[in-house]
Protein backbone atom coordinates (compact mmCIF):
# COMPACT_ATOMS: atom_id res chain seq x y z
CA UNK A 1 -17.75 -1.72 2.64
CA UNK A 2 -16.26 0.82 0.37
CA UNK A 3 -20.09 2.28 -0.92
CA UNK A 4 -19.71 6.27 -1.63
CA UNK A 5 -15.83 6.42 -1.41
CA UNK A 6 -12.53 5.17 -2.41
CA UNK A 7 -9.22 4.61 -1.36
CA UNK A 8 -5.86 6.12 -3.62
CA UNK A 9 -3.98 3.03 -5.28
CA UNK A 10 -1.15 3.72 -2.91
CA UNK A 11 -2.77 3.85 0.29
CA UNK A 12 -4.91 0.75 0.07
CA UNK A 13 -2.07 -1.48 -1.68
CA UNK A 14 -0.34 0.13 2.02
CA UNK A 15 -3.15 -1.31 4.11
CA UNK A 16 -3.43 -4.61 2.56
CA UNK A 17 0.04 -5.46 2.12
CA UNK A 18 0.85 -4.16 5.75
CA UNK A 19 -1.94 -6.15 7.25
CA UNK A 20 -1.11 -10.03 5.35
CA UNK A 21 2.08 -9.37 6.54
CA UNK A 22 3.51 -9.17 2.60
CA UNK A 23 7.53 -8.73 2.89
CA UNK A 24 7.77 -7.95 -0.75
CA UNK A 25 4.76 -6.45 -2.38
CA UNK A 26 5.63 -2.87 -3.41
CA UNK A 27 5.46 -1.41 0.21
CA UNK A 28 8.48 -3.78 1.26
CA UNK A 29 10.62 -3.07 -2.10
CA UNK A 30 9.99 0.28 -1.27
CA UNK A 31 11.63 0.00 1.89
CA UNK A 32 13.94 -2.08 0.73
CA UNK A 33 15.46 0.82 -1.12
CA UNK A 34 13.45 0.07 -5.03
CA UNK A 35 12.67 2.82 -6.76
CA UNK A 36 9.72 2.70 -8.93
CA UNK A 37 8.62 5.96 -11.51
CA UNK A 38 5.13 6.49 -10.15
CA UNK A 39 6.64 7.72 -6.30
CA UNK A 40 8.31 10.40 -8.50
CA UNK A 41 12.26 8.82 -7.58
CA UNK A 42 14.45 8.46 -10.03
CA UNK A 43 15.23 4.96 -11.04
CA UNK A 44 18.74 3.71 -9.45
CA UNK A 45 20.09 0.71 -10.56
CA UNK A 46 20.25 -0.41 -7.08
CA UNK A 47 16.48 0.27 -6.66
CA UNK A 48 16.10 -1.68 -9.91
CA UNK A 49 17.94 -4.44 -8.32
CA UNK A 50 15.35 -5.00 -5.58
CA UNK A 51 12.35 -4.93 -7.70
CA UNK A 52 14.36 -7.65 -10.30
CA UNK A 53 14.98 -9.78 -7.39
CA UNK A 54 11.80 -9.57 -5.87
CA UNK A 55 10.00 -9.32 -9.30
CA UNK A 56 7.69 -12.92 -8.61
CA UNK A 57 6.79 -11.70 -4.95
CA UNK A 58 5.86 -8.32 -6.40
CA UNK A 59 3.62 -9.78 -8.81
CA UNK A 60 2.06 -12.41 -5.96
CA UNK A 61 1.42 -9.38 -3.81
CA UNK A 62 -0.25 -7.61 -6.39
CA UNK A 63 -2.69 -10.47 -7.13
CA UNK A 64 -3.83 -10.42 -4.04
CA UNK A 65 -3.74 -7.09 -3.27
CA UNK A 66 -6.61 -6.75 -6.11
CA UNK A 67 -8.36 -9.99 -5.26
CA UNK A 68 -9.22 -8.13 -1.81
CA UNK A 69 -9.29 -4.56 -2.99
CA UNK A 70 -11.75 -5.24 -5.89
CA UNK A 71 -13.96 -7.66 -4.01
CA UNK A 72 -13.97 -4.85 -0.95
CA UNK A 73 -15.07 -2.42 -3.58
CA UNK A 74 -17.84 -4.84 -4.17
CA UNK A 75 -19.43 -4.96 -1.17
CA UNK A 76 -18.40 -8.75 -0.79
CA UNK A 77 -17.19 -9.96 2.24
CA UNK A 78 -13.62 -10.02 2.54
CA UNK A 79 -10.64 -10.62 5.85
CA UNK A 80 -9.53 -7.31 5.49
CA UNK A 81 -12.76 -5.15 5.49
CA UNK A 82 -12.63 -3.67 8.50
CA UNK A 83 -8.68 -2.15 7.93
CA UNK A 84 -9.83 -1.00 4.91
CA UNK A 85 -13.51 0.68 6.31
CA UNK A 86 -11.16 2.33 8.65
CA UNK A 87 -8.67 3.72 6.64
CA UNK A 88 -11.54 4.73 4.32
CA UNK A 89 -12.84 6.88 7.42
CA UNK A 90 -9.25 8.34 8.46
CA UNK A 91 -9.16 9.34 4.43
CA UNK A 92 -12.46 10.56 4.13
CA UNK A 93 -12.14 12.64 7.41
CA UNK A 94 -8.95 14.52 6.46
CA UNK A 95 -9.28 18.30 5.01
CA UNK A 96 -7.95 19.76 2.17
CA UNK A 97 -4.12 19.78 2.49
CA UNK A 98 -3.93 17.68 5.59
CA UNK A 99 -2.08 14.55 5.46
CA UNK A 100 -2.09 11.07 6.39
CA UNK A 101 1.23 9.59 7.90
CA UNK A 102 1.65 5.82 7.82
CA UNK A 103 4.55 3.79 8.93
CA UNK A 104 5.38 0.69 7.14
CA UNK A 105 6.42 -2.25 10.17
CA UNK A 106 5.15 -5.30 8.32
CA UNK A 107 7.12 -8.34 9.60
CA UNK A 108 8.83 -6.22 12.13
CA UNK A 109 11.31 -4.81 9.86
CA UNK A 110 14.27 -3.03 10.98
CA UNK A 111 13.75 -0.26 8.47
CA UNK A 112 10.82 1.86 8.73
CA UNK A 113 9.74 4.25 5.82
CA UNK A 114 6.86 7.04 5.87
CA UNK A 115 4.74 7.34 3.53
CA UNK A 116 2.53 10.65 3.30
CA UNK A 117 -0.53 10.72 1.43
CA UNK A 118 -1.85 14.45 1.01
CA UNK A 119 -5.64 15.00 0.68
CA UNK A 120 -5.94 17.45 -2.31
């Protein structure tokens, strides 16, 4: 379990949502073209299109995406602790200024996006 580390926001919402297979948590709007503030985009009106439409499956994901997160955090058992122990590891073992290169293909999708993480 998580004990003596953590995971950024970003990275473990990426994990989670990548391994239940969520189409349209905030990983899949993301690469569905939304644009949210906290990336550091500016907001389009066609990004704000896809999180409007997907605005109930975006707050579903989220819920969830906490319910194992938190519970991980915990120490209780959840069906995702072993993604998340490793990606704690690959985190925890990166040096300063090294990075961390994930490749959303939940569902298959067509369109990949990368997502860097950088280890400050």
């Amino acid at each position: 379990m998580a004990a003596g580390g953590d995971l950024p926001h970003d990275l473990y919402t990426f994990v989670i949502e990548e391994a239940l297979g969520i189409e349209y948590g905030f990983w899949g709007c993301v690469a569905s073209g939304a644009t949210f503030k906290t990336l550091g985009r500016k907001q389009t009106p066609q990004g704000r299109a896809v999180v409007t439409s997907h605005l109930d499956e975006l707050d579903e994901a989220e819920r969830r995406v906490n319910q194992i997160y938190f519970g991980w955090r915990a120490g209780q058992a959840t069906p995702l602790d072993s993604e998340l122990d490793s990606m704690l590891l690959r985190w925890q073992r990166l040096g300063a200024g090294e990075e961390l290169v994930l490749t959303w293909s939940a569902n298959d999708r067509a369109a990949h996006r990368r997502q860097r993480c950088r280890r400050s």
